[in-house]
PDB file of N, CA and C in Angstrom:
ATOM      1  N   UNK A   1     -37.622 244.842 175.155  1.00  0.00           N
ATOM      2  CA  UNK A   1     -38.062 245.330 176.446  1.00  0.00           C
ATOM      3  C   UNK A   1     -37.616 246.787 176.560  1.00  0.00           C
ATOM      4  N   UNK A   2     -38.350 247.428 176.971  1.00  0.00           N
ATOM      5  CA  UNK A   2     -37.778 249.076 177.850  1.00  0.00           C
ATOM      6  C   UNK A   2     -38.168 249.161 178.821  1.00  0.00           C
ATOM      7  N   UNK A   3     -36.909 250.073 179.496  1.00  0.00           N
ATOM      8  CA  UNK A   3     -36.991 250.336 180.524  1.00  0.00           C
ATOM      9  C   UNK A   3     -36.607 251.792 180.530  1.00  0.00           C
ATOM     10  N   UNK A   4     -37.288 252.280 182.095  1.00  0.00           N
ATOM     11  CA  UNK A   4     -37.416 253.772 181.925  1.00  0.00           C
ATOM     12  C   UNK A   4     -36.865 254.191 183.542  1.00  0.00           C
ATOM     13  N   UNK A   5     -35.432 254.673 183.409  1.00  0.00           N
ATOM     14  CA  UNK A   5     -34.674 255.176 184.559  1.00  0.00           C
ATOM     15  C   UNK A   5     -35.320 256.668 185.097  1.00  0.00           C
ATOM     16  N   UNK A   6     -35.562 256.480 186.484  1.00  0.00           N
ATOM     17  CA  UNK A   6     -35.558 257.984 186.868  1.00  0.00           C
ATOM     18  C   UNK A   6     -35.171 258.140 187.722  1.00  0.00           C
ATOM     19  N   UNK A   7     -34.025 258.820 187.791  1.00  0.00           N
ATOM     20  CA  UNK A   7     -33.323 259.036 189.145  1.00  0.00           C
ATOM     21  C   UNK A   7     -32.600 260.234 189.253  1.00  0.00           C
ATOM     22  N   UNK A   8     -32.289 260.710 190.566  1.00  0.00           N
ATOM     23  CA  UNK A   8     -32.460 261.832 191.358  1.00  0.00           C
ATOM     24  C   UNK A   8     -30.643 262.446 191.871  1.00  0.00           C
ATOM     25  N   UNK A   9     -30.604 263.480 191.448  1.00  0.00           N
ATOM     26  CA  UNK A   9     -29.121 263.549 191.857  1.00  0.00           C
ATOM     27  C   UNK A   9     -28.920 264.252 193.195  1.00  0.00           C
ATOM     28  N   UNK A  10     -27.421 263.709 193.625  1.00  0.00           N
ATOM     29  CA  UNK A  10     -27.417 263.881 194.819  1.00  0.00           C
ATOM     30  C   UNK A  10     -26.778 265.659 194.852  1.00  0.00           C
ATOM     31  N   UNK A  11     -26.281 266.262 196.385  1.00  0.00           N
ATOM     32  CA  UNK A  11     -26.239 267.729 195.966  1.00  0.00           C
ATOM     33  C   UNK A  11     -26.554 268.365 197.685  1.00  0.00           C
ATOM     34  N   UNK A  12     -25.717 268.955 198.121  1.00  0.00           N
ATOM     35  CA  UNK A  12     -25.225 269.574 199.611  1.00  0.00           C
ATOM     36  C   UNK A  12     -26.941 269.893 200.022  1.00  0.00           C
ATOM     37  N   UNK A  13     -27.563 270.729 199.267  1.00  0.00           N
ATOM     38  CA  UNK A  13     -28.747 271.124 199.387  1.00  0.00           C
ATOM     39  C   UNK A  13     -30.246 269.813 198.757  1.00  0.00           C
ATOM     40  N   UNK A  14     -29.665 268.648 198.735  1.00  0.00           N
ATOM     41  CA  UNK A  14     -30.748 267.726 198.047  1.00  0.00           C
ATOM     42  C   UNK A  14     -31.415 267.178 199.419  1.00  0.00           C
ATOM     43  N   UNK A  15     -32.428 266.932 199.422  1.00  0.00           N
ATOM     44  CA  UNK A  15     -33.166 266.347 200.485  1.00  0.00           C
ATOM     45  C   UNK A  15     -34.074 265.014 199.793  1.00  0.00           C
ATOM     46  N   UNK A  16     -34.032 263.812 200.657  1.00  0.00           N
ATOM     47  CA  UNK A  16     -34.451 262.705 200.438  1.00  0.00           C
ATOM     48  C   UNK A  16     -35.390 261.948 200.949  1.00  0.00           C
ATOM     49  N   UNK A  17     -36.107 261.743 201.013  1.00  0.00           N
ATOM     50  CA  UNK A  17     -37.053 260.659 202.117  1.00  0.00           C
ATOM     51  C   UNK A  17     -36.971 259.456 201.621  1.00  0.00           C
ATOM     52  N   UNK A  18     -36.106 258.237 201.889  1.00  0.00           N
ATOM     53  CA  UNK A  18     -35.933 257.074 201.261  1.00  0.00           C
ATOM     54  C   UNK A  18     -37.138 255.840 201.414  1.00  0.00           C
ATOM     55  N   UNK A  19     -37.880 256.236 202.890  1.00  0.00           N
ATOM     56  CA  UNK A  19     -38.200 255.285 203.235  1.00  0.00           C
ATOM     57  C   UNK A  19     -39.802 255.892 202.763  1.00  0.00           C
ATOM     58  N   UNK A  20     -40.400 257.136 202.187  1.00  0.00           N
ATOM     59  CA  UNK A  20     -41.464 257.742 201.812  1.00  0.00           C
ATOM     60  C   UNK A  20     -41.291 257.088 200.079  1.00  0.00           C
ATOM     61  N   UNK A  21     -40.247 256.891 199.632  1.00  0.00           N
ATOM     62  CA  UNK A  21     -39.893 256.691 198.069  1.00  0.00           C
ATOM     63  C   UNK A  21     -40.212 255.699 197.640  1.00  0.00           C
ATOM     64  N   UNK A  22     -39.802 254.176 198.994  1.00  0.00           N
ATOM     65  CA  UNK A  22     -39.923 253.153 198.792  1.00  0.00           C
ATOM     66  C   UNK A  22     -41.176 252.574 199.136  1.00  0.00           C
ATOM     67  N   UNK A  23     -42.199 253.212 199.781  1.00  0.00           N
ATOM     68  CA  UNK A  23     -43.202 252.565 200.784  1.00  0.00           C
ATOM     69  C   UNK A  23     -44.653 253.060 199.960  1.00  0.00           C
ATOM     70  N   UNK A  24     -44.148 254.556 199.384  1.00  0.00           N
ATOM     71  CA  UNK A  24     -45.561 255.123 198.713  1.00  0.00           C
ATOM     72  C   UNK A  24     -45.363 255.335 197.247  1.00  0.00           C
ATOM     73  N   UNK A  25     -44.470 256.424 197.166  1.00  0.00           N
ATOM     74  CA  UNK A  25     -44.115 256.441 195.953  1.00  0.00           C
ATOM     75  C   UNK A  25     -44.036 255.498 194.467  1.00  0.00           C
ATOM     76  N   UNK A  26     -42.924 254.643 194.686  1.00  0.00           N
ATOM     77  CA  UNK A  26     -42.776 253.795 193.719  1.00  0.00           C
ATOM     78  C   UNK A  26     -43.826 252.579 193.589  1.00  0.00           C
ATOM     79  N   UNK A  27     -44.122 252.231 195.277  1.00  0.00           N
ATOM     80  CA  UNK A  27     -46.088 251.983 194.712  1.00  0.00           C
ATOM     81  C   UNK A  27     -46.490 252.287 194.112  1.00  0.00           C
ATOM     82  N   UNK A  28     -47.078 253.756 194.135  1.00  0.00           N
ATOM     83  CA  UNK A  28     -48.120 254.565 193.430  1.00  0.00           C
ATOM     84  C   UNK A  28     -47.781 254.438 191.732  1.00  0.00           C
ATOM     85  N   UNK A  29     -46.461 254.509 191.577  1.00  0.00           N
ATOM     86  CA  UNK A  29     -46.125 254.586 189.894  1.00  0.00           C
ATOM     87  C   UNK A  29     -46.607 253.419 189.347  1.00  0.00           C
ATOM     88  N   UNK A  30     -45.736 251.676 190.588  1.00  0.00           N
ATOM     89  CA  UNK A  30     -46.139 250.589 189.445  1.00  0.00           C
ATOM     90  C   UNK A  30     -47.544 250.127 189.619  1.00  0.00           C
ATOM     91  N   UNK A  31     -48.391 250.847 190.334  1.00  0.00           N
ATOM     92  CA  UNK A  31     -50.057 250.615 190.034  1.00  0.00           C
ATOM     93  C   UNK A  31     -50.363 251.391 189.024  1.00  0.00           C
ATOM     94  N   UNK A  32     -49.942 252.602 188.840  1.00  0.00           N
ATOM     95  CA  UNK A  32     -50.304 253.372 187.354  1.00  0.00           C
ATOM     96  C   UNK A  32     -49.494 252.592 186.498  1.00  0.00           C
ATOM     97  N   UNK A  33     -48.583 252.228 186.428  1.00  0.00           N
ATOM     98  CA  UNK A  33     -47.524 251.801 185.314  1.00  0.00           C
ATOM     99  C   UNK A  33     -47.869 250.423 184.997  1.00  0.00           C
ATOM    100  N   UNK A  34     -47.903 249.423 185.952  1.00  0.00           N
ATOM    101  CA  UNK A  34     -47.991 247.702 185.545  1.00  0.00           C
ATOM    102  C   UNK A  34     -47.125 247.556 184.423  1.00  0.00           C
ATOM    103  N   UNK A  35     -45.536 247.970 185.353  1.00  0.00           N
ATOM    104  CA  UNK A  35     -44.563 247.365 184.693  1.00  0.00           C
ATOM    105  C   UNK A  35     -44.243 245.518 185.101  1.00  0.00           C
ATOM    106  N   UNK A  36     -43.506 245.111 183.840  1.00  0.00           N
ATOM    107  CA  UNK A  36     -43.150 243.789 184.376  1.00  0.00           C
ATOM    108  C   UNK A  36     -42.197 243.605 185.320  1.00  0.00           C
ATOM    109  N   UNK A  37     -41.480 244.714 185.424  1.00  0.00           N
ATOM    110  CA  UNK A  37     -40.128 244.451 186.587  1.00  0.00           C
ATOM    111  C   UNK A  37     -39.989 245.621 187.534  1.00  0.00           C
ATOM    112  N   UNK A  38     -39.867 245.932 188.796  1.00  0.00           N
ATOM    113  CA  UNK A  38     -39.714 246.927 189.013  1.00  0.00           C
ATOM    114  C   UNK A  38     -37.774 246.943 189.839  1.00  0.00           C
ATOM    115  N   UNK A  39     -37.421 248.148 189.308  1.00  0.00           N
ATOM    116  CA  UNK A  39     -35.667 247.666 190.401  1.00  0.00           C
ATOM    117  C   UNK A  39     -35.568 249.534 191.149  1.00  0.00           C
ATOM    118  N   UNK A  40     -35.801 249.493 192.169  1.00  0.00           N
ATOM    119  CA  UNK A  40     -35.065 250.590 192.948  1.00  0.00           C
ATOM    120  C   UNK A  40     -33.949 250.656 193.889  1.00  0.00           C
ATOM    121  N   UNK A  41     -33.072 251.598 193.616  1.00  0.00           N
ATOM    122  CA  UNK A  41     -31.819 251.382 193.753  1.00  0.00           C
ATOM    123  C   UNK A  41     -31.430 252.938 194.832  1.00  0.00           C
ATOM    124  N   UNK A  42     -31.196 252.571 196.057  1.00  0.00           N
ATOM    125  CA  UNK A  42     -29.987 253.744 196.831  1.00  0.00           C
ATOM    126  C   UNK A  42     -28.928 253.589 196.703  1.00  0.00           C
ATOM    127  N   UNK A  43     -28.720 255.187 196.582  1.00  0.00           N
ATOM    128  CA  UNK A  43     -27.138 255.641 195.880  1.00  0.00           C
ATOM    129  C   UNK A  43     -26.702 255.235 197.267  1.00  0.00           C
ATOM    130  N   UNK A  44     -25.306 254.755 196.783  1.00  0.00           N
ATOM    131  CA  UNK A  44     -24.586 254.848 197.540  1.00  0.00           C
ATOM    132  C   UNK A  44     -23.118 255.323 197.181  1.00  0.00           C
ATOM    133  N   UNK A  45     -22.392 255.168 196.005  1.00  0.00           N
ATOM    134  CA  UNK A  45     -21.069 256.289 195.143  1.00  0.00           C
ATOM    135  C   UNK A  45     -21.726 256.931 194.144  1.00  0.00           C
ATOM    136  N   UNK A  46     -21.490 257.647 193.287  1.00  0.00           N
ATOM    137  CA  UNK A  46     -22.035 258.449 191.824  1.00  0.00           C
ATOM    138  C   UNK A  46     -22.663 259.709 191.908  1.00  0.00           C
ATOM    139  N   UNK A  47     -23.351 260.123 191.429  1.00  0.00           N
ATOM    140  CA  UNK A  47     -24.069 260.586 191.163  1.00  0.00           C
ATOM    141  C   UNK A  47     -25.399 261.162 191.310  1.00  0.00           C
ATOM    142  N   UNK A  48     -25.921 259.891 191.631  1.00  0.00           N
ATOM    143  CA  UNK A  48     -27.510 259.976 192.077  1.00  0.00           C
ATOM    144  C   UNK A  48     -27.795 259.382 193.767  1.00  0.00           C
ATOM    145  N   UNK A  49     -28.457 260.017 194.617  1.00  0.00           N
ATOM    146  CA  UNK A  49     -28.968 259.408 195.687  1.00  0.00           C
ATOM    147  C   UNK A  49     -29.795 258.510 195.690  1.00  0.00           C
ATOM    148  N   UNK A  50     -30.703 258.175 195.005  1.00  0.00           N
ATOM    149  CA  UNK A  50     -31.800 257.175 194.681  1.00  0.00           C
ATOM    150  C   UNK A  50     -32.387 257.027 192.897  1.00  0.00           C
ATOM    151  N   UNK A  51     -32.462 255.959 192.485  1.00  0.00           N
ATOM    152  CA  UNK A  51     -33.223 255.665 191.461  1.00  0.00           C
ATOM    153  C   UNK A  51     -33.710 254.484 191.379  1.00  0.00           C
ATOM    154  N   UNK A  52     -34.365 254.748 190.238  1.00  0.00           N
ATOM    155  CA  UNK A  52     -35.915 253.435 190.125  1.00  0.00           C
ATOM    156  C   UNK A  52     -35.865 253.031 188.736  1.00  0.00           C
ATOM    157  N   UNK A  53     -35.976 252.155 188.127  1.00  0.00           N
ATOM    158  CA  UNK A  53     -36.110 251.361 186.798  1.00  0.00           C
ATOM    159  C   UNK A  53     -37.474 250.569 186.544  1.00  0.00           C
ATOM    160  N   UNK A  54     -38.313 251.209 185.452  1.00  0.00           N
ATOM    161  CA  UNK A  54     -39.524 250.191 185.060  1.00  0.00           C
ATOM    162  C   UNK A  54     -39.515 249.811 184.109  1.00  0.00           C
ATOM    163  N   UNK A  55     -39.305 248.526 184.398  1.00  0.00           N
ATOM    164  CA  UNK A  55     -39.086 247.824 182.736  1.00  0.00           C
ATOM    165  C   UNK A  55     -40.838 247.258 182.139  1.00  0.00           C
ATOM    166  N   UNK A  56     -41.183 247.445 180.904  1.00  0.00           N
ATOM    167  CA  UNK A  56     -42.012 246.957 180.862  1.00  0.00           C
ATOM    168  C   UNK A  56     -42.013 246.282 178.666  1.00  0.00           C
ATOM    169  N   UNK A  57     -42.822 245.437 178.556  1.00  0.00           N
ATOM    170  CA  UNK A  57     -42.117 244.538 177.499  1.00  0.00           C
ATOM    171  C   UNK A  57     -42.550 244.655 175.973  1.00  0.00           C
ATOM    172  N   UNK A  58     -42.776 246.144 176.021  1.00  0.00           N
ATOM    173  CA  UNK A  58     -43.136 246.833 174.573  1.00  0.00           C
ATOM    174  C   UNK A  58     -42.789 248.416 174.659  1.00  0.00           C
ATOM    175  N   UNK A  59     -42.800 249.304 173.909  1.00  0.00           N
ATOM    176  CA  UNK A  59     -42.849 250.620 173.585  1.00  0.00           C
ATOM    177  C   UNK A  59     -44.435 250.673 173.766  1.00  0.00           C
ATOM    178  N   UNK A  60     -44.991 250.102 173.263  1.00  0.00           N
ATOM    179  CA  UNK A  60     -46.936 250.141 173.632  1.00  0.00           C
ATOM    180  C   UNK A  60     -47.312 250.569 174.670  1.00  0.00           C
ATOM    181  N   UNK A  61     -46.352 249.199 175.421  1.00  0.00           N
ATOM    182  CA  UNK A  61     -46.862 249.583 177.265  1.00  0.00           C
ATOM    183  C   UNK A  61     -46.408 250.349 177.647  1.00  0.00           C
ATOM    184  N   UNK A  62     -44.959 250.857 177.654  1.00  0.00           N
ATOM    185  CA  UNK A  62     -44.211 251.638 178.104  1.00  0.00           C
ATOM    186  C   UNK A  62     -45.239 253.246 177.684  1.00  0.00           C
ATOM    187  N   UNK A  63     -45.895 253.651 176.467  1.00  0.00           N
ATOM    188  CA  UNK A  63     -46.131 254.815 176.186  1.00  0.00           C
ATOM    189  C   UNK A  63     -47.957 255.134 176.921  1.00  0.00           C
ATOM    190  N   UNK A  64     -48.198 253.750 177.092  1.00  0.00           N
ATOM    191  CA  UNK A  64     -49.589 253.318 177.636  1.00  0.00           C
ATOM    192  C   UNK A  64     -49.351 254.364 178.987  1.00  0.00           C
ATOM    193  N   UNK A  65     -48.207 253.307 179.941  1.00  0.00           N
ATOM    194  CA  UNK A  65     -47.642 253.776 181.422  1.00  0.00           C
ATOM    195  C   UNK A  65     -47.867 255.557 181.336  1.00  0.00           C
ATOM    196  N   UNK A  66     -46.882 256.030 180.581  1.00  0.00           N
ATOM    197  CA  UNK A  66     -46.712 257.547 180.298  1.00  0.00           C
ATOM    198  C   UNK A  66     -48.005 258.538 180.487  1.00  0.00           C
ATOM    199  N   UNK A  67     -49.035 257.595 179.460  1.00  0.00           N
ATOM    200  CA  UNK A  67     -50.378 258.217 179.018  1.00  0.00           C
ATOM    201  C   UNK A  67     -51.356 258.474 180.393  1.00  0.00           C
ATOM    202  N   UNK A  68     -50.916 257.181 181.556  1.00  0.00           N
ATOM    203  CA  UNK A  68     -51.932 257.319 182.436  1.00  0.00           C
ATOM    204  C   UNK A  68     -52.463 258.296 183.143  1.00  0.00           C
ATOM    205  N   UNK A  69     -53.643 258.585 183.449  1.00  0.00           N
ATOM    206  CA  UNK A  69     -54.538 259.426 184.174  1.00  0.00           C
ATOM    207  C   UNK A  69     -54.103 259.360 185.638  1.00  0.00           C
ATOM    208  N   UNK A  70     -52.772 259.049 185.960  1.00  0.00           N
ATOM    209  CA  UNK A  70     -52.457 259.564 187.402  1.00  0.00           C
ATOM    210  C   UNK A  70     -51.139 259.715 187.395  1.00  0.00           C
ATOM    211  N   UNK A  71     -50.761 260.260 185.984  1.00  0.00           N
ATOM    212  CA  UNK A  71     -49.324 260.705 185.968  1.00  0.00           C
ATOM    213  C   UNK A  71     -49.350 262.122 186.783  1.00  0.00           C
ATOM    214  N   UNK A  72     -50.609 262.808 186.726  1.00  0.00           N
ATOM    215  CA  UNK A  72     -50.827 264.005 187.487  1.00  0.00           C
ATOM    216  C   UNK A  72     -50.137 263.913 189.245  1.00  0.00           C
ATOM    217  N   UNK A  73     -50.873 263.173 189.660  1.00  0.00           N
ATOM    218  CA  UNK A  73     -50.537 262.758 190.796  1.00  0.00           C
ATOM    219  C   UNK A  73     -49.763 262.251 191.247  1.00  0.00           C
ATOM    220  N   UNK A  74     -48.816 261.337 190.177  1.00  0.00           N
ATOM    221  CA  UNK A  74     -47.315 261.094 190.138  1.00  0.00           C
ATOM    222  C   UNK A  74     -46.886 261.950 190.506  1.00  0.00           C
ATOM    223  N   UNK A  75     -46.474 262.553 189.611  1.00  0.00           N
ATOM    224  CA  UNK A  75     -45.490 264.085 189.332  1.00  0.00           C
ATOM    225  C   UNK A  75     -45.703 264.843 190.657  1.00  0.00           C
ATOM    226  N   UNK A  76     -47.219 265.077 191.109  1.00  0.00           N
ATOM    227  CA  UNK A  76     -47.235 265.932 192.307  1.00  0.00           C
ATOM    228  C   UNK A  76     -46.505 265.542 193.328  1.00  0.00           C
ATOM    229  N   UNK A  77     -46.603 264.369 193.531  1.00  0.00           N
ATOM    230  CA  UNK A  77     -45.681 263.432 194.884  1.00  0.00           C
ATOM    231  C   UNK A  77     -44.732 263.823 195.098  1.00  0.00           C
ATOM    232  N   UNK A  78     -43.943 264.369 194.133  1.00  0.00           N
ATOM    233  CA  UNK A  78     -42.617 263.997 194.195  1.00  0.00           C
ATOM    234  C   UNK A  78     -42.028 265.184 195.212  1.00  0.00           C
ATOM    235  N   UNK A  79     -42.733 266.148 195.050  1.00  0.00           N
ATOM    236  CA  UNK A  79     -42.191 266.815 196.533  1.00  0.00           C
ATOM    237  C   UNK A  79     -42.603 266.314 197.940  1.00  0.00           C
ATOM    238  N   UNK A  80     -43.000 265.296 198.043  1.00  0.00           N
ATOM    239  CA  UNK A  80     -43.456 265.044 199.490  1.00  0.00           C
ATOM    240  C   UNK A  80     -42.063 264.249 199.861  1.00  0.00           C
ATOM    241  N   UNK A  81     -41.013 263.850 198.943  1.00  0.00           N
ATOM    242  CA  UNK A  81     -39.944 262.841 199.270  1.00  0.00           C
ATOM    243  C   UNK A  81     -38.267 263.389 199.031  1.00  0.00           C
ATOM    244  N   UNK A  82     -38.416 264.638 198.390  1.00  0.00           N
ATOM    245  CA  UNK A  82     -37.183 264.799 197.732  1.00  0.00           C
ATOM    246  C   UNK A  82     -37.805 266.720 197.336  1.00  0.00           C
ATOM    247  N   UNK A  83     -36.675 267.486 196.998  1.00  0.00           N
ATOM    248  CA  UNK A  83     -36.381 268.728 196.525  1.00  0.00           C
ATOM    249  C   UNK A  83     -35.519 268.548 195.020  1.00  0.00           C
ATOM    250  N   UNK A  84     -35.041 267.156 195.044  1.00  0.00           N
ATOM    251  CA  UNK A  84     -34.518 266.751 193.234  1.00  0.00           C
ATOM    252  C   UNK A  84     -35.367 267.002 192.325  1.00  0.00           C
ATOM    253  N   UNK A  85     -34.803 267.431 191.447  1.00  0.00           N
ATOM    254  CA  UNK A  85     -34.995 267.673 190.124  1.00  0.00           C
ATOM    255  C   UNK A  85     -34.822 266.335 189.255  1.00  0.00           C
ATOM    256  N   UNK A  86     -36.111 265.291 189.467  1.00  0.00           N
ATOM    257  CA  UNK A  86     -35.385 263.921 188.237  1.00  0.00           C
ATOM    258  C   UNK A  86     -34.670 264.220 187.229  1.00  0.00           C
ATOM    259  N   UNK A  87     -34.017 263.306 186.643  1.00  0.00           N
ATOM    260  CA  UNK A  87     -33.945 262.914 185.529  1.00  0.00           C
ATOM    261  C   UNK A  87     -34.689 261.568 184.710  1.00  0.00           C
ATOM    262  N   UNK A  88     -34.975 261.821 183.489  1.00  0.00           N
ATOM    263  CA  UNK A  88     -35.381 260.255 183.161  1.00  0.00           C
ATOM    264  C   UNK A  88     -34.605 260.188 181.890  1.00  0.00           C
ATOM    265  N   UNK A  89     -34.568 258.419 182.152  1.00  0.00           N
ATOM    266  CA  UNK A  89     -33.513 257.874 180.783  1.00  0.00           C
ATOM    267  C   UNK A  89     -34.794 256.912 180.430  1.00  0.00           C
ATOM    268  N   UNK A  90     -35.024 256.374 179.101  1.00  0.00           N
ATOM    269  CA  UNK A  90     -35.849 255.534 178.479  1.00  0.00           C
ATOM    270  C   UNK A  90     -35.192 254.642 177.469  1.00  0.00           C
ATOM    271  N   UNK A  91     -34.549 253.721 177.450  1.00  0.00           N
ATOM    272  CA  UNK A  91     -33.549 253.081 176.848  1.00  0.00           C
ATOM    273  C   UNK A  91     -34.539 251.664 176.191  1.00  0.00           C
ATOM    274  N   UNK A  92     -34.030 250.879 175.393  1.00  0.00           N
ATOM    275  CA  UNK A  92     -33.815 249.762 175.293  1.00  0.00           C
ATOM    276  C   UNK A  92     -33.264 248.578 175.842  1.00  0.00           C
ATOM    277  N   UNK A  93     -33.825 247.530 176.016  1.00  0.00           N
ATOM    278  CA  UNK A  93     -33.289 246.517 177.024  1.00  0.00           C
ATOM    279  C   UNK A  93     -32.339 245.404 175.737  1.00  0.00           C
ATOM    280  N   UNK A  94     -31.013 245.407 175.233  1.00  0.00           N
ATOM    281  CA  UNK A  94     -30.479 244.578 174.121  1.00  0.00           C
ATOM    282  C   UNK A  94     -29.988 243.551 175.015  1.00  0.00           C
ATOM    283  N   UNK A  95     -29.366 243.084 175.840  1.00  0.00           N
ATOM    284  CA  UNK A  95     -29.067 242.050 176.504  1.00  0.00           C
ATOM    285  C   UNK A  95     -29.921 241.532 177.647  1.00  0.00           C
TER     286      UNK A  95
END
């Protein structure tokens, strides 16, 4: 399985819209994506103010997700919710 972390660090000057992240946003990805799992997570100690995990149950799908024709429109979103700069992690699922 992989899964693909993207999440957002926190920062005096970071701005968030949690409830724009959860309601449109991460919609919009797992209709482009049709991952098998979806997990979004508010910071609450660390690092990050908000992140999201899509697990999905090949490198196939996972690079399929990547490839889609509304990653455009992904990516654009992301200022309607936040001034973060993502990060993404793409790991392996071993346990």
């Amino acid at each position: 399985m992989i899964k693909l972390t993207v999440s957002y660090p926190k920062g005096d000057d970071i701005t968030f819209d949690h409830d724009y992240y959860a309601n449109s946003h991460v919609p919009m990805c797992s209709d482009a994506f049709n991952p098998v799992r979806v997990e979004l997570d508010r910071g609450i100690d660390g690092p990050s103010v908000a992140s999201v995990s899509f697990y999905f149950e090949s490198m196939d799908a996972f690079s399929a997700a990547m490839a889609s024709p509304r990653m455009g429109d992904i990516m654009g979103d992301v200022g309607n919710y936040t001034n973060a700069v993502p990060t993404m992690q793409t790991s392996e699922v071993v346990s």
